[in-house]
Protein backbone atom coordinates (compact mmCIF):
# COMPACT_ATOMS: atom_id res chain seq x y z
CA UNK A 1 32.67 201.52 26.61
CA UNK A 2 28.92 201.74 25.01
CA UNK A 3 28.58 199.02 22.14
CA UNK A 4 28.28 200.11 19.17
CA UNK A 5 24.76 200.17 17.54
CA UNK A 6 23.52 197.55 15.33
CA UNK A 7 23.11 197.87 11.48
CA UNK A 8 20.08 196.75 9.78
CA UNK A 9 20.25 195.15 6.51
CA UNK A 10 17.55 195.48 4.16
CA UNK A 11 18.15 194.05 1.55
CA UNK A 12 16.78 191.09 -0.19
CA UNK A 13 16.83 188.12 2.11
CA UNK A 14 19.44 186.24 0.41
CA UNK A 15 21.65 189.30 -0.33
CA UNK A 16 21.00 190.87 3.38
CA UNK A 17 22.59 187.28 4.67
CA UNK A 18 25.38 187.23 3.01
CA UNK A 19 25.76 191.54 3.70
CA UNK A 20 25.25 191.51 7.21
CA UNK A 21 27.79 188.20 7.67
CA UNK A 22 30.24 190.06 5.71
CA UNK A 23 29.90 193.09 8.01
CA UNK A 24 30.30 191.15 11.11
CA UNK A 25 33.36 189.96 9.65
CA UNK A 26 34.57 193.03 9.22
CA UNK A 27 33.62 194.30 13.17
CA UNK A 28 30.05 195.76 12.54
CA UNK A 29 27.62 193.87 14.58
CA UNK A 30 24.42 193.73 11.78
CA UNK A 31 20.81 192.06 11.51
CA UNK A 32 18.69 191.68 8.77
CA UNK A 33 15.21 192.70 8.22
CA UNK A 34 14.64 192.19 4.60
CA UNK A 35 12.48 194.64 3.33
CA UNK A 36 12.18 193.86 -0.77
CA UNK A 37 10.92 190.19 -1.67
CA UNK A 38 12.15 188.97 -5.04
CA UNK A 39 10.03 186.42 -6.85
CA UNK A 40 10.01 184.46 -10.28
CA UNK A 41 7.42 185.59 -13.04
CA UNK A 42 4.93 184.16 -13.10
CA UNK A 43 5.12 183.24 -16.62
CA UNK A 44 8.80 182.96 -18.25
CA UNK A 45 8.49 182.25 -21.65
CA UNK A 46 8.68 185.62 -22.75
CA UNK A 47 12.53 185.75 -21.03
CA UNK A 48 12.98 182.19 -23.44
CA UNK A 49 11.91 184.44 -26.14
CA UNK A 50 14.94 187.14 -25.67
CA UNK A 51 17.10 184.79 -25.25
CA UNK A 52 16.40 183.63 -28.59
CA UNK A 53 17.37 187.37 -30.01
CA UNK A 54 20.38 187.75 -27.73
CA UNK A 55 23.15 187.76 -30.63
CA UNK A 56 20.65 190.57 -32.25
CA UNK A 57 22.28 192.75 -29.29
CA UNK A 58 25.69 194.65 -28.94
CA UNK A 59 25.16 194.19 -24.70
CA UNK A 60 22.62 193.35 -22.05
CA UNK A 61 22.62 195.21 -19.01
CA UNK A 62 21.70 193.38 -15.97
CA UNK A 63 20.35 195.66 -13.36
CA UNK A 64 21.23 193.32 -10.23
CA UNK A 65 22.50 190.06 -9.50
CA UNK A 66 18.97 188.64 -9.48
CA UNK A 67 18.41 190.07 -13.02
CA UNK A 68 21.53 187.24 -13.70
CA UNK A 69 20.01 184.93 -11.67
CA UNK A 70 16.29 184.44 -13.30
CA UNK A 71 17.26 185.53 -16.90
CA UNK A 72 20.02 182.53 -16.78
CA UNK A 73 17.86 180.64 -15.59
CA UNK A 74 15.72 180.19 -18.10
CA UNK A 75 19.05 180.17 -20.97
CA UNK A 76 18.10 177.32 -23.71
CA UNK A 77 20.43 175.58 -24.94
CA UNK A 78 22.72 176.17 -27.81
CA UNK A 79 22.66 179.82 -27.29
CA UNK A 80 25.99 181.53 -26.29
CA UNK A 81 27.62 183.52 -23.88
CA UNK A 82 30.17 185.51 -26.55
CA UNK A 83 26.55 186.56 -28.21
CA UNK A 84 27.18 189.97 -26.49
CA UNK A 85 29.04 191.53 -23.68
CA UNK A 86 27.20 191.67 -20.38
CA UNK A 87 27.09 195.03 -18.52
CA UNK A 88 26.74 195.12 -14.91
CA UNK A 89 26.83 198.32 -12.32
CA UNK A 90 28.28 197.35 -9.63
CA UNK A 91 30.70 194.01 -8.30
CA UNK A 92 27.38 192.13 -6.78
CA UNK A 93 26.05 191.62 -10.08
CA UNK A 94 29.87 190.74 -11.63
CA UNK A 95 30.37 188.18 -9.15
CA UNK A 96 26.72 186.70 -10.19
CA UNK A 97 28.21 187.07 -14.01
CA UNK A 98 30.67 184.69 -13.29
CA UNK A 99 29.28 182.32 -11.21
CA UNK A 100 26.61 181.54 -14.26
CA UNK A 101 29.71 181.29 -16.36
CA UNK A 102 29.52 184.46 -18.70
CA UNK A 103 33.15 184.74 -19.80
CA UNK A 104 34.88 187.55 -17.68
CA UNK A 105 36.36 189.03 -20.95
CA UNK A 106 33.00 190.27 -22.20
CA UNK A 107 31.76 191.82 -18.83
CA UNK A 108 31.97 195.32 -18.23
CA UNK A 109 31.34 196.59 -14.63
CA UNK A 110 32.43 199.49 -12.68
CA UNK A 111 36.08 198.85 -10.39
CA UNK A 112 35.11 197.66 -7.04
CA UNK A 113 36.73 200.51 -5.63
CA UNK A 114 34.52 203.11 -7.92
CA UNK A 115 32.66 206.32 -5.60
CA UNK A 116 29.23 204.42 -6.70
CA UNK A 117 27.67 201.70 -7.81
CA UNK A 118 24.61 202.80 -10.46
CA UNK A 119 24.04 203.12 -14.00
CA UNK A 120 25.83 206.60 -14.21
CA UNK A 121 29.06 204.63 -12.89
CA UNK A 122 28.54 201.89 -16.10
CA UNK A 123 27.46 204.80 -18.49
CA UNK A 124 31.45 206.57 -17.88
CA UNK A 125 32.74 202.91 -18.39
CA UNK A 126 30.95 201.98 -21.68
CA UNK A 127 30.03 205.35 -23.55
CA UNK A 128 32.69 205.89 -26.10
CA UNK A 129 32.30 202.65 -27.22
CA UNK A 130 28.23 202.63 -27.36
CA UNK A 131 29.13 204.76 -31.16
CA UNK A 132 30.84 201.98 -32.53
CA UNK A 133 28.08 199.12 -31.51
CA UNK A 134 27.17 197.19 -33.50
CA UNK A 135 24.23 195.81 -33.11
CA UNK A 136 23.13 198.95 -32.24
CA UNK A 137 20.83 197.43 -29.52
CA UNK A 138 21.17 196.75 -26.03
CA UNK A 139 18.74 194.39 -23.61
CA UNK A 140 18.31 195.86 -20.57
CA UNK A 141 17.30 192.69 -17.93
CA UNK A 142 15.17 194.25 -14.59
CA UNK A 143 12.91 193.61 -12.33
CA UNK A 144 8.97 194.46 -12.41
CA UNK A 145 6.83 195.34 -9.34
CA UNK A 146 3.92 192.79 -8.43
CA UNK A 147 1.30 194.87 -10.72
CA UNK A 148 3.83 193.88 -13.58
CA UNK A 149 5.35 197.94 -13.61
CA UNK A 150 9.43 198.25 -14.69
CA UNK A 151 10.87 198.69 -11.46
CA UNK A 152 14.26 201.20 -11.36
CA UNK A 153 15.14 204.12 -13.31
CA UNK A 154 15.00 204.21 -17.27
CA UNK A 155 18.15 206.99 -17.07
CA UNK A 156 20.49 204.21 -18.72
CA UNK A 157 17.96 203.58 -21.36
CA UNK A 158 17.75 207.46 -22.28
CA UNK A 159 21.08 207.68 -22.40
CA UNK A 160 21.41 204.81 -25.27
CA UNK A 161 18.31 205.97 -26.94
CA UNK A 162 20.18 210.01 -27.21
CA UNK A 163 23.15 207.83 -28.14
CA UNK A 164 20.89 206.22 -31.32
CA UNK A 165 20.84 202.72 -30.00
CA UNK A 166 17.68 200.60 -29.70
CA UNK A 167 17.00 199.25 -26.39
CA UNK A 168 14.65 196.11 -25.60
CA UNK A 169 14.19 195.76 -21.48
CA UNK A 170 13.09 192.21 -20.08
CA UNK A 171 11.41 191.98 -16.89
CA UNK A 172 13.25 188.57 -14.99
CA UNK A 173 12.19 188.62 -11.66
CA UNK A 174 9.06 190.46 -9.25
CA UNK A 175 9.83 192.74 -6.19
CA UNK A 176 7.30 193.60 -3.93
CA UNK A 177 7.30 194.09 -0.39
CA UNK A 178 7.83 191.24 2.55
CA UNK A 179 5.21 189.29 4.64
CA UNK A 180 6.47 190.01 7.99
CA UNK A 181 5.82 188.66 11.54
CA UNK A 182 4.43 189.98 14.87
CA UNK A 183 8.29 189.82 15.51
CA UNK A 184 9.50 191.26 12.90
CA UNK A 185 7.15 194.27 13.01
CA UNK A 186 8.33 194.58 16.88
CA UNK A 187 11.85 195.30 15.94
CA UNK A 188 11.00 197.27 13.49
CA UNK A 189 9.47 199.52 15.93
CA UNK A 190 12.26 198.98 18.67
CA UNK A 191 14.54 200.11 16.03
CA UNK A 192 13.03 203.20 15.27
CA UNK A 193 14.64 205.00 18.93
CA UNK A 194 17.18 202.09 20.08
CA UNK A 195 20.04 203.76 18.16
CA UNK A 196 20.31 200.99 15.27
CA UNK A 197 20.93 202.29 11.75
CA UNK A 198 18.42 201.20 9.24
CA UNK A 199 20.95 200.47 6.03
CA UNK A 200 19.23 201.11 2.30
CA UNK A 201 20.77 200.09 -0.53
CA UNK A 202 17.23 201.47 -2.50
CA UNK A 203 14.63 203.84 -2.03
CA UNK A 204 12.04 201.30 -2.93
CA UNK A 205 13.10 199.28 0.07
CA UNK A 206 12.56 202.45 2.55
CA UNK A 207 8.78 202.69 0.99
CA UNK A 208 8.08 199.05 1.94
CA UNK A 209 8.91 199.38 5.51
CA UNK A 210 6.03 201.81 5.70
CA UNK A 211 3.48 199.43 4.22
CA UNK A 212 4.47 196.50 6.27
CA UNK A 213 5.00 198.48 9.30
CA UNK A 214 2.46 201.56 8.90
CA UNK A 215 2.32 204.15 11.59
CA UNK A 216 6.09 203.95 12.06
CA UNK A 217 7.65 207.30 13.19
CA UNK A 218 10.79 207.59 11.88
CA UNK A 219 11.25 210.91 13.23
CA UNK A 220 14.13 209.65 15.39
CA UNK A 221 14.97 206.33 13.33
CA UNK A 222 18.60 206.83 11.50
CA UNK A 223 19.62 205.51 7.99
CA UNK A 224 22.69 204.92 6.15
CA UNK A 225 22.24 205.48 2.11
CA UNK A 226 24.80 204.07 -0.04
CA UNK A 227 23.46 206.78 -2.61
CA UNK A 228 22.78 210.16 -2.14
CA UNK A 229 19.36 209.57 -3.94
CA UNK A 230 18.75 207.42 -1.62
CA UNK A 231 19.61 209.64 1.04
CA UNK A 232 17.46 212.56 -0.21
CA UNK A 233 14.22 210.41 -0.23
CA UNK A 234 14.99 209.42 3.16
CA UNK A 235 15.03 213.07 4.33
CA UNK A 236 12.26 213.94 2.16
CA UNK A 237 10.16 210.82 4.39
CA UNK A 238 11.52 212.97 7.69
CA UNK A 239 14.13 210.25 8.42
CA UNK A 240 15.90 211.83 11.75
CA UNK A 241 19.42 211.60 10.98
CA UNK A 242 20.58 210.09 7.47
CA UNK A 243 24.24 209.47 6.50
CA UNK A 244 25.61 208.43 3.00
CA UNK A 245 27.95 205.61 2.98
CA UNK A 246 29.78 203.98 0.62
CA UNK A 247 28.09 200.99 -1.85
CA UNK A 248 30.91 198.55 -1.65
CA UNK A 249 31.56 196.57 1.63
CA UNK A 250 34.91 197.45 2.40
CA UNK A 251 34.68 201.12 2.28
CA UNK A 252 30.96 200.97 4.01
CA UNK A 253 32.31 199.03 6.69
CA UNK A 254 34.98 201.31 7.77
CA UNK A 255 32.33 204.24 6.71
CA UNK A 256 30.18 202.56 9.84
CA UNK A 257 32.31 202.01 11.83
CA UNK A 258 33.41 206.37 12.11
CA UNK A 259 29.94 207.17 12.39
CA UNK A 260 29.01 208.69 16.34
């Protein structure tokens, strides 16, 4: 019997270790080839600033468990956790919650088991209670790109301005794309006909592989999109074959694992 293709993680290098071990765990035999680099600001006092105003907000939304990394990072002391609830989208950026020590009764994330992982999936959770907020402001902690731009989508921040709620965002952390090797760059290529499936977990990260690796034809290359955002972008870049799978590990695992 053929073995079965190998899945490409692109994900953040720390995140993509822990992702692909997880999916070799479960039977999926997985690599990583990072494809988003996260860095610190270069300045941070204006995150020591926020934190100052935290109990001015009803909830801050953390758009990844990096957001929770850098923005508790640079927590003074004296301020607390019960300030506000946190929001997260998705079980990643829970788990990072918890491990900082923000108390589990004032998070509010999506079920692990949810269809998706995004904003819309947090929006369902938290909406009827956004009326009653008070404050009526919510931080929204992201990430920038390296020419200091928001990086994301501002849908959740629409939705809470419609709603009549201020909303203050705080850039914590930089993405921009990787340095990669001769090496790297090589299986890149190799990767593009071999049969492996290029897993994207963001659009963003898709764009980066064509400025590290320009010239690429992806033409017969095939992805797996844990959104169908994602998924449409990918076509729209003439992606050869493109599946959707599901965002949380479980479910994407056994997702892979069907696929032909």
């Amino acid at each position: 019997m053929a073995e079965a293709p190998v899945v490409i993680v692109t994900r953040p290098e720390r995140e993509a270790q822990s992702w692909a071990a997880a999916l070799q765990a479960k039977g999926v035999r997985a690599e990583i080839l990072p494809l988003i680099q996260i860095l610190p600001v270069p300045d941070a006092s204006a995150m020591r600033a926020v934190w100052q105003q935290l109990p001015r907000h009803g909830a801050v939304m953390f758009v990844s468990a990096n957001a929770v990394r850098f923005f508790m990072a640079e927590r003074p002391d004296g301020v607390p956790l019960r300030a506000c609830r946190a929001w997260s989208t998705g079980p990643g950026t829970q788990a990072a919650l918890l491990a900082c020590g923000w108390p589990a009764d004032q998070i509010d994330s999506p079920d692990a088991h949810a269809a998706q992982f995004d904003s819309e999936a947090l929006w369902a959770l938290v909406a009827a209670r956004v009326p009653a907020m008070d404050p009526a402001s919510v931080l929204i902690v992201r990430g920038a790109d390296a020419q200091g731009r928001m990086a994301g989508r501002d849908w959740l921040a629409q939705k809470l301005a419609e709603a009549g709620v201020q909303v203050q965002q705080s850039v914590a952390y930089v993405r921009q794309p990787p340095v990669w090797s001769p090496c790297q760059q090589h299986r890149a290529a190799q990767a593009m006909t071999d049969g492996s499936w290029w897993l994207f977990s963001s659009s963003e990260a898709a764009q980066h592989l064509m400025q590290v690796c320009p010239g690429l034809d992806v033409g017969q290359a095939r992805a797996l999109a844990t959104h169908p955002r994602i998924a449409q972008r990918l076509h729209q870049w003439g992606w050869g074959r493109v599946e959707t799978v599901p965002a949380g590990l479980d479910a994407q695992a056994v997702s892979i694992k069907s696929l032909a």
